[in-house]
C-alpha atoms as a PDB file:
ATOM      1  CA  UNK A   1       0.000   0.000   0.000  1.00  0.00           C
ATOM      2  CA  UNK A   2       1.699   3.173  -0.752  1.00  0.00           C
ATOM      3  CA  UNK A   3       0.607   6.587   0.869  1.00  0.00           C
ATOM      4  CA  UNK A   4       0.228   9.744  -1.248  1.00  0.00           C
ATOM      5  CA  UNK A   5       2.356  12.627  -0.258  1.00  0.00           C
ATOM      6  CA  UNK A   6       1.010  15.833   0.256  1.00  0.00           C
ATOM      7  CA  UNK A   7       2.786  19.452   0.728  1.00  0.00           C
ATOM      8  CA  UNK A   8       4.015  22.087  -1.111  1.00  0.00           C
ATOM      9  CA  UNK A   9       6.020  22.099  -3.710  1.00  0.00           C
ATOM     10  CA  UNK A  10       9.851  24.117  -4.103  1.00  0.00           C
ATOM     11  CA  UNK A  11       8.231  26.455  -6.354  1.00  0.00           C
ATOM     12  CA  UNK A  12       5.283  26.766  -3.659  1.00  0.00           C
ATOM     13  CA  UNK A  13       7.530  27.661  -1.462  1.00  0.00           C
ATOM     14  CA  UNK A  14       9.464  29.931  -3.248  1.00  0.00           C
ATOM     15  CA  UNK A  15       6.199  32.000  -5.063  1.00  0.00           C
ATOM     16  CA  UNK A  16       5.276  32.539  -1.123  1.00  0.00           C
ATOM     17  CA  UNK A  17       8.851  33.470   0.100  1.00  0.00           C
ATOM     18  CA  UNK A  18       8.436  36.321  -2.823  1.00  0.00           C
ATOM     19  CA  UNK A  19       5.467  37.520  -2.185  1.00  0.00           C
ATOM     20  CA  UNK A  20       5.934  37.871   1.767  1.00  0.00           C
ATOM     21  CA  UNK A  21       9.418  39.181   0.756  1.00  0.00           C
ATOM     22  CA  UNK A  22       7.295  42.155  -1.654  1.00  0.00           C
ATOM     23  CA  UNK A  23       4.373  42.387   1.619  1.00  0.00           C
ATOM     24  CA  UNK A  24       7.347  42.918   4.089  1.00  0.00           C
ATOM     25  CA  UNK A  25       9.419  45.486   1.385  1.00  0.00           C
ATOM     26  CA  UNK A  26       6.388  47.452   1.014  1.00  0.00           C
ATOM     27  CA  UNK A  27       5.466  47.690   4.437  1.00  0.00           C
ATOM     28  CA  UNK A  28       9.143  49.221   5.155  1.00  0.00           C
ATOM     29  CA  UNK A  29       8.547  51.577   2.983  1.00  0.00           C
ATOM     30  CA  UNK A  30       5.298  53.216   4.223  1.00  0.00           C
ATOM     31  CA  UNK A  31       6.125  52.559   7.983  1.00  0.00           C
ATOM     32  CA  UNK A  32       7.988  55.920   8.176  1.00  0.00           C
ATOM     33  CA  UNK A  33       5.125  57.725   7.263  1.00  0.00           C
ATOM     34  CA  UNK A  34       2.317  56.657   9.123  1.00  0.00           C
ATOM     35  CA  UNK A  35       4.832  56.925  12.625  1.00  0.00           C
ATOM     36  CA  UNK A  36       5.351  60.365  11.325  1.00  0.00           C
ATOM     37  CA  UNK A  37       1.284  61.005  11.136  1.00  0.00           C
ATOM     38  CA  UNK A  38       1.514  59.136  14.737  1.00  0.00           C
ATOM     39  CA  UNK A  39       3.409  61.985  15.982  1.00  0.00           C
ATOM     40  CA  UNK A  40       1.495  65.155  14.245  1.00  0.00           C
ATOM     41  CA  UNK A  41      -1.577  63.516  15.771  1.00  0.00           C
ATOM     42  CA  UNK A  42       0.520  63.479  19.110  1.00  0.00           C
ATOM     43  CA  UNK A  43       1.618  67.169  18.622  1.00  0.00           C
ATOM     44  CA  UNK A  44      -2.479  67.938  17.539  1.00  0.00           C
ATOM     45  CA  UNK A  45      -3.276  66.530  20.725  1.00  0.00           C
ATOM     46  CA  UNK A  46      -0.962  68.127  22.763  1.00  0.00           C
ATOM     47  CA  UNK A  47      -1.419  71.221  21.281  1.00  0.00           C
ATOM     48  CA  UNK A  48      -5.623  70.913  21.641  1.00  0.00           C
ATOM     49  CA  UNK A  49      -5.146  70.301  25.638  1.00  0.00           C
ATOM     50  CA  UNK A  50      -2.980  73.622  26.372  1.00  0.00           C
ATOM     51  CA  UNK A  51      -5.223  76.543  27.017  1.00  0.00           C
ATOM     52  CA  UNK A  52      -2.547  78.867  25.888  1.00  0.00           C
ATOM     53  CA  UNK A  53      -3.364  78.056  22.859  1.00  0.00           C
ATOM     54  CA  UNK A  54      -6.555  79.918  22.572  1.00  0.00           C
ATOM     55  CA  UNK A  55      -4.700  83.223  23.268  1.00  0.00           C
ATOM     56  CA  UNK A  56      -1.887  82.547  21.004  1.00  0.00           C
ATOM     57  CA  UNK A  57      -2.383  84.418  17.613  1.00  0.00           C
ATOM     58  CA  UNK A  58      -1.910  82.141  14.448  1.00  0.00           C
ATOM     59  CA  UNK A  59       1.964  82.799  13.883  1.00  0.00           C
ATOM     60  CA  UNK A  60       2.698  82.034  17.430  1.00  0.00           C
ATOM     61  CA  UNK A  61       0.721  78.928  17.142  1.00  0.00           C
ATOM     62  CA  UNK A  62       2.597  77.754  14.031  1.00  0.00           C
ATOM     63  CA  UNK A  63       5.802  78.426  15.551  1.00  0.00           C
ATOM     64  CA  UNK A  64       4.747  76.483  18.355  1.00  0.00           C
ATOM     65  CA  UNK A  65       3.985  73.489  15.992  1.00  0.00           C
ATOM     66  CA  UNK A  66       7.597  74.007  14.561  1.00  0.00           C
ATOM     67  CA  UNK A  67       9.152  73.634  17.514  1.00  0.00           C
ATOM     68  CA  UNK A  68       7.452  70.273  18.838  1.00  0.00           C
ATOM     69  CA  UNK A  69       7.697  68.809  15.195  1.00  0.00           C
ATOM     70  CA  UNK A  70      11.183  69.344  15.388  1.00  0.00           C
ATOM     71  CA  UNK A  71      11.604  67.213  18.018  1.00  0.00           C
ATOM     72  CA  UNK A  72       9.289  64.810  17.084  1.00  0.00           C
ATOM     73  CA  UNK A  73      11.490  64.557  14.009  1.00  0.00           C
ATOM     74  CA  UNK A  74       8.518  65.714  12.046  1.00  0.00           C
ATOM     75  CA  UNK A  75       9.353  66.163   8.106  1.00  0.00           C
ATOM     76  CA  UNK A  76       6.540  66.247   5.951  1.00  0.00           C
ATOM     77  CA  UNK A  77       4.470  69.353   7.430  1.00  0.00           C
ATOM     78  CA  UNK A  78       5.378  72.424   8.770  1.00  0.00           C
ATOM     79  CA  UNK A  79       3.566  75.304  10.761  1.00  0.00           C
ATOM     80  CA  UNK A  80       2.904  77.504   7.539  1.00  0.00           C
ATOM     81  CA  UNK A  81       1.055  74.451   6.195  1.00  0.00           C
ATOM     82  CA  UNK A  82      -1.606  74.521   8.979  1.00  0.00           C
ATOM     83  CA  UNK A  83      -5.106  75.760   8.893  1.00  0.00           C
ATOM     84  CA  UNK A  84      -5.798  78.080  11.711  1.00  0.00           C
ATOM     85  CA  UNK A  85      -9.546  78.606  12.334  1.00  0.00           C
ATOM     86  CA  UNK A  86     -12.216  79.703  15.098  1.00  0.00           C
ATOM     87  CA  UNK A  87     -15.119  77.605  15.787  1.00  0.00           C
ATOM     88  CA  UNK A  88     -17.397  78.921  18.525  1.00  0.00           C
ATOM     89  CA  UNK A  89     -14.856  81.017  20.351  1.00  0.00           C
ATOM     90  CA  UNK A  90     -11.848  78.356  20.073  1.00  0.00           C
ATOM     91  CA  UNK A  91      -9.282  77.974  17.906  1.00  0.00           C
ATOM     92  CA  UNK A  92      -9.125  74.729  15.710  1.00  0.00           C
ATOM     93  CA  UNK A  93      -5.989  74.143  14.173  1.00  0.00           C
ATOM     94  CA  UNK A  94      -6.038  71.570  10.487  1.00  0.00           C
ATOM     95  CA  UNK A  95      -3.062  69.768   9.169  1.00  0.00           C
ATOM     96  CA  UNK A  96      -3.752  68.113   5.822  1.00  0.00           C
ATOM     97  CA  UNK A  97      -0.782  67.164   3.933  1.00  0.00           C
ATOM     98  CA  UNK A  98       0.188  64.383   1.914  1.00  0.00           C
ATOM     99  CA  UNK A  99       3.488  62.490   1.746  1.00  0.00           C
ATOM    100  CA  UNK A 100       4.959  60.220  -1.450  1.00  0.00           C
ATOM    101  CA  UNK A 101       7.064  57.754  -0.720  1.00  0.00           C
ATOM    102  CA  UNK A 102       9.005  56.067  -3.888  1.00  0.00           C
ATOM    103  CA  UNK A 103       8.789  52.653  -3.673  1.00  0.00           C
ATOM    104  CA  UNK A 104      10.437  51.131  -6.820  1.00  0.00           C
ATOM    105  CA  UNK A 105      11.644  52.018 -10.260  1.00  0.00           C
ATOM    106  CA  UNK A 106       9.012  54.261 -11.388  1.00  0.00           C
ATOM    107  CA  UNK A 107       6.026  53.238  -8.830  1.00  0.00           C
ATOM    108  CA  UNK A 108       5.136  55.606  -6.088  1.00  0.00           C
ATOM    109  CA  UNK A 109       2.816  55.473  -3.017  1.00  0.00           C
ATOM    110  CA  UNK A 110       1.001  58.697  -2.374  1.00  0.00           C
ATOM    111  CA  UNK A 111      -0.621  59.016   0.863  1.00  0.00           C
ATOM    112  CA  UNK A 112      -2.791  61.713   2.642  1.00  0.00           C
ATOM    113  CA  UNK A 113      -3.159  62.620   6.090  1.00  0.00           C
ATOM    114  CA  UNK A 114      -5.084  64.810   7.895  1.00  0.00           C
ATOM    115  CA  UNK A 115      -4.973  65.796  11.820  1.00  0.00           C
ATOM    116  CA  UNK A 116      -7.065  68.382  13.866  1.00  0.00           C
ATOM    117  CA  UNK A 117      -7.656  69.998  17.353  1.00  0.00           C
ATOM    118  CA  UNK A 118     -11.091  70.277  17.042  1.00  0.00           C
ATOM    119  CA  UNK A 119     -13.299  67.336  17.275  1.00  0.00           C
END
């Protein structure tokens, strides 16, 4: 009586190594960005829970953004690109901004973000 083997095949093997291999390259690529985003929604947040905030005019307020974006290590947005607005008597501050990350040869990943202080 002889048993039939079942598995996977070298070429199984190998088609799934590649493709993981791709998944894992591609992930590496777009990490950066979204742990950037992770840390303008931290600064957002930070910024939305200090009260002198609401006195600050806009410039101030975008300087403060530069300052805890550079150490954040913040790249892709700056102060001048942030929306400064009033709703009801409180200032809401908008960052939308979009970051493009190259992956290979001539294919790019474009992503946009967008954090606020108001809710």
């Amino acid at each position: 009586m002889r048993n039939k083997q079942t598995g996977m095949t070298v070429l199984g093997m190998l088609f799934i190594g590649v493709v993981l291999v791709f998944v894992a390259f591609i992930a590496m690529k777009l990490a950066p960005a979204y742990i950037e985003y992770g840390s303008v929604r931290q600064i957002m947040s930070a910024m939305a829970q200090d009260p002198s905030v609401q006195t600050m005019t806009p410039e101030e307020i975008r300087d403060s953004f530069d300052r805890r974006a550079d150490i954040d290590n913040v790249n892709s947005i700056a102060g001048r690109d942030l929306e400064i607005s009033t709703d009801n008597g409180r200032t809401v501050i908008d960052a939308d901004y979009t970051v493009k990350v190259h992956l290979l040869g001539n294919i790019s990943a474009l992503m946009d973000f967008k954090a606020s202080t108001g809710g």
